[in-house]
Protein backbone atom coordinates (compact mmCIF):
# COMPACT_ATOMS: atom_id res chain seq x y z
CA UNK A 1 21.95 6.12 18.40
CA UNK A 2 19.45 8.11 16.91
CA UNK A 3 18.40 8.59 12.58
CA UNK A 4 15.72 10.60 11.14
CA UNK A 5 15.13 10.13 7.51
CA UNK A 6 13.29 13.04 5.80
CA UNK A 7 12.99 14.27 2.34
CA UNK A 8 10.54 11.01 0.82
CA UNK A 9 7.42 12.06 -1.34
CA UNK A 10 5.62 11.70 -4.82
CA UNK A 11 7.59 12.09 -7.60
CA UNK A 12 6.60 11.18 -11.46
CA UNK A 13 9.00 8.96 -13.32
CA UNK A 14 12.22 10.35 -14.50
CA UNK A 15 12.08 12.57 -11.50
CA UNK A 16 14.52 13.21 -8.53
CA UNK A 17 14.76 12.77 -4.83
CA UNK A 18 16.63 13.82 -2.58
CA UNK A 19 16.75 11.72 1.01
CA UNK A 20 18.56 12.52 4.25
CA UNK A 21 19.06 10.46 7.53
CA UNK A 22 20.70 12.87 10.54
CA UNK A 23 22.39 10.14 12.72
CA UNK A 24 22.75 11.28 16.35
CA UNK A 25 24.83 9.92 19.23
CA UNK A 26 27.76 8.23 17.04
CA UNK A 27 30.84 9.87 14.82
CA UNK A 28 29.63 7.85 11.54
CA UNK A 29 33.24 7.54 10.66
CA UNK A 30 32.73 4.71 12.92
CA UNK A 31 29.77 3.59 11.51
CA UNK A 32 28.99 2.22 7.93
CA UNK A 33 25.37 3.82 7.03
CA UNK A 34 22.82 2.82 4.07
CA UNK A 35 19.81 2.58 2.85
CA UNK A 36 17.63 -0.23 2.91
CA UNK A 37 13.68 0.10 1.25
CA UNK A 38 10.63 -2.30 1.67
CA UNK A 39 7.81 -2.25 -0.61
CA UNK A 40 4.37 -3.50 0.15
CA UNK A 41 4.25 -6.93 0.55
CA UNK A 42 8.31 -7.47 -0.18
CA UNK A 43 10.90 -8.28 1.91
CA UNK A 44 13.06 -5.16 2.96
CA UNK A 45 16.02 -5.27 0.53
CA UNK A 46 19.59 -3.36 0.53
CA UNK A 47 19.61 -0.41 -1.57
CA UNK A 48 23.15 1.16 -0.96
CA UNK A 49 25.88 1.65 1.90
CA UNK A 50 28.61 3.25 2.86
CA UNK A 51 31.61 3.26 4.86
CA UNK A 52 32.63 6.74 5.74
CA UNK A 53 35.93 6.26 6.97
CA UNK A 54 37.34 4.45 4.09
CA UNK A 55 34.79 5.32 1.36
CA UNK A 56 33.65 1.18 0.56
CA UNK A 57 30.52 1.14 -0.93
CA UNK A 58 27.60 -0.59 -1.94
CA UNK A 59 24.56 0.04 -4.69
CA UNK A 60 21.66 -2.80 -5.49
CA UNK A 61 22.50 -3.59 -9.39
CA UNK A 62 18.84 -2.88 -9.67
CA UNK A 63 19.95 1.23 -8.30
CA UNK A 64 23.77 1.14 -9.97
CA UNK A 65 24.00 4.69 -11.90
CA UNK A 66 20.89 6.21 -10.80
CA UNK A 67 21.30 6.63 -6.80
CA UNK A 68 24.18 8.31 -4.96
CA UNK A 69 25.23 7.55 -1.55
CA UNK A 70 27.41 10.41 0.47
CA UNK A 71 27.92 11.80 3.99
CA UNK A 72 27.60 15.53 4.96
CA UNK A 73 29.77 14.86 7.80
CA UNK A 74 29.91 18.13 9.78
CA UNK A 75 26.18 17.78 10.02
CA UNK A 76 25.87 14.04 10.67
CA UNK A 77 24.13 13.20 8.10
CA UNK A 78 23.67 10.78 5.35
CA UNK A 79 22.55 11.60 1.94
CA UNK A 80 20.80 9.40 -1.00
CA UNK A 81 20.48 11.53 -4.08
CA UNK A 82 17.82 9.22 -6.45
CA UNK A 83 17.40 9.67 -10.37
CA UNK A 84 15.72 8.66 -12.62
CA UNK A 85 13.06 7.72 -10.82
CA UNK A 86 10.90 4.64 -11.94
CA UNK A 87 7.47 3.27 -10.52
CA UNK A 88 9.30 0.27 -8.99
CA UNK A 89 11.08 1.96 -6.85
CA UNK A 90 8.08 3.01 -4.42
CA UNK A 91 8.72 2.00 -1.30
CA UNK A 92 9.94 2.65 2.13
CA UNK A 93 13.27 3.91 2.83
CA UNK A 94 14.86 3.45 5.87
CA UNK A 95 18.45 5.02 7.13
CA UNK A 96 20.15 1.86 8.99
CA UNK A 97 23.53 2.27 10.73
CA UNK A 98 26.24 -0.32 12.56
CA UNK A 99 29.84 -0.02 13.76
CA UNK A 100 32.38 -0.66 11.65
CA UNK A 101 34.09 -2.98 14.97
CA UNK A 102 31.06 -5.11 13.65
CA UNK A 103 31.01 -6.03 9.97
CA UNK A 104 33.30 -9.29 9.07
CA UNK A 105 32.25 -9.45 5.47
CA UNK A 106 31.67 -6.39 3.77
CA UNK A 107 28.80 -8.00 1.78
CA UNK A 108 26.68 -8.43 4.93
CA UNK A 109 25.57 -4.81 4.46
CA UNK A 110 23.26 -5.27 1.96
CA UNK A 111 21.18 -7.17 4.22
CA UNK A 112 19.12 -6.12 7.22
CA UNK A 113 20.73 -8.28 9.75
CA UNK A 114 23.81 -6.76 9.26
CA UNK A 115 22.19 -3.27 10.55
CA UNK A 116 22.20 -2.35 14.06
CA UNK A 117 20.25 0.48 14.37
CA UNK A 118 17.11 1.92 12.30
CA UNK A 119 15.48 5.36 11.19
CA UNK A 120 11.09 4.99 11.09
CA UNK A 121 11.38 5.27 7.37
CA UNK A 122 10.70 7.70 4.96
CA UNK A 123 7.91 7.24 1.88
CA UNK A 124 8.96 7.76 -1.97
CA UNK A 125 6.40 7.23 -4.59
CA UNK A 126 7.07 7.36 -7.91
CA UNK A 127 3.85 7.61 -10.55
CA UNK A 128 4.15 6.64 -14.05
């Protein structure tokens, strides 16, 4: 199992963003795939996730209304549209995927031990 993030950069406040993860070697209707983001000097943290095959989903209160989690699934891929952009949100982002055969407790996907497998990140920076 393979994911490449892309689409990170600067971005002033208020702005948009735009990040995609192309997942290779799995059908991600058997996968639930998010986003997870760790700032410097913070703990990586659970930003959203979703389960393609049924559509369960899952936003950080501190992202609810602003970011958008979807699949393009005839290209494998994994989509986080991000609005309204604020400073606090610089970070890493990183794609994380595991099989659905895996997760007990939907809740566990909000944190990084529930992930199996990990993109190298992508970088976002928002400037006030």
């Amino acid at each position: 199992v393979q994911l490449v993030e892309s689409g990170g950069g600067l971005v002033q406040a208020g702005g948009s963003l735009r990040l995609s993860c192309v997942v290779s070697g799995v059908t991600l209707d058997d996968y639930a795939v998010g986003w997870f983001r760790q700032a410097p000097g913070q703990e990586r943290e659970g930003v959203s996730c979703l389960s393609p095959f049924d559509g369960r989903t899952y936003y950080a209160d501190s992202v609810k209304g602003r970011f958008t989690i979807s699949t393009d699934n005839a290209k494998n891929t994994v989509l986080l549209q991000m609005t309204d952009l604020r400073p606090e949100d610089t970070a890493d982002y990183y794609c994380a995927a595991v099989a659905r055969s895996r997760i007990l407790v939907w809740e566990v996907v909000r944190y990084p031990y529930g992930m199996e497998h990990w993109g190298k990140g992508t970088l976002v920076t928002v400037s006030s």
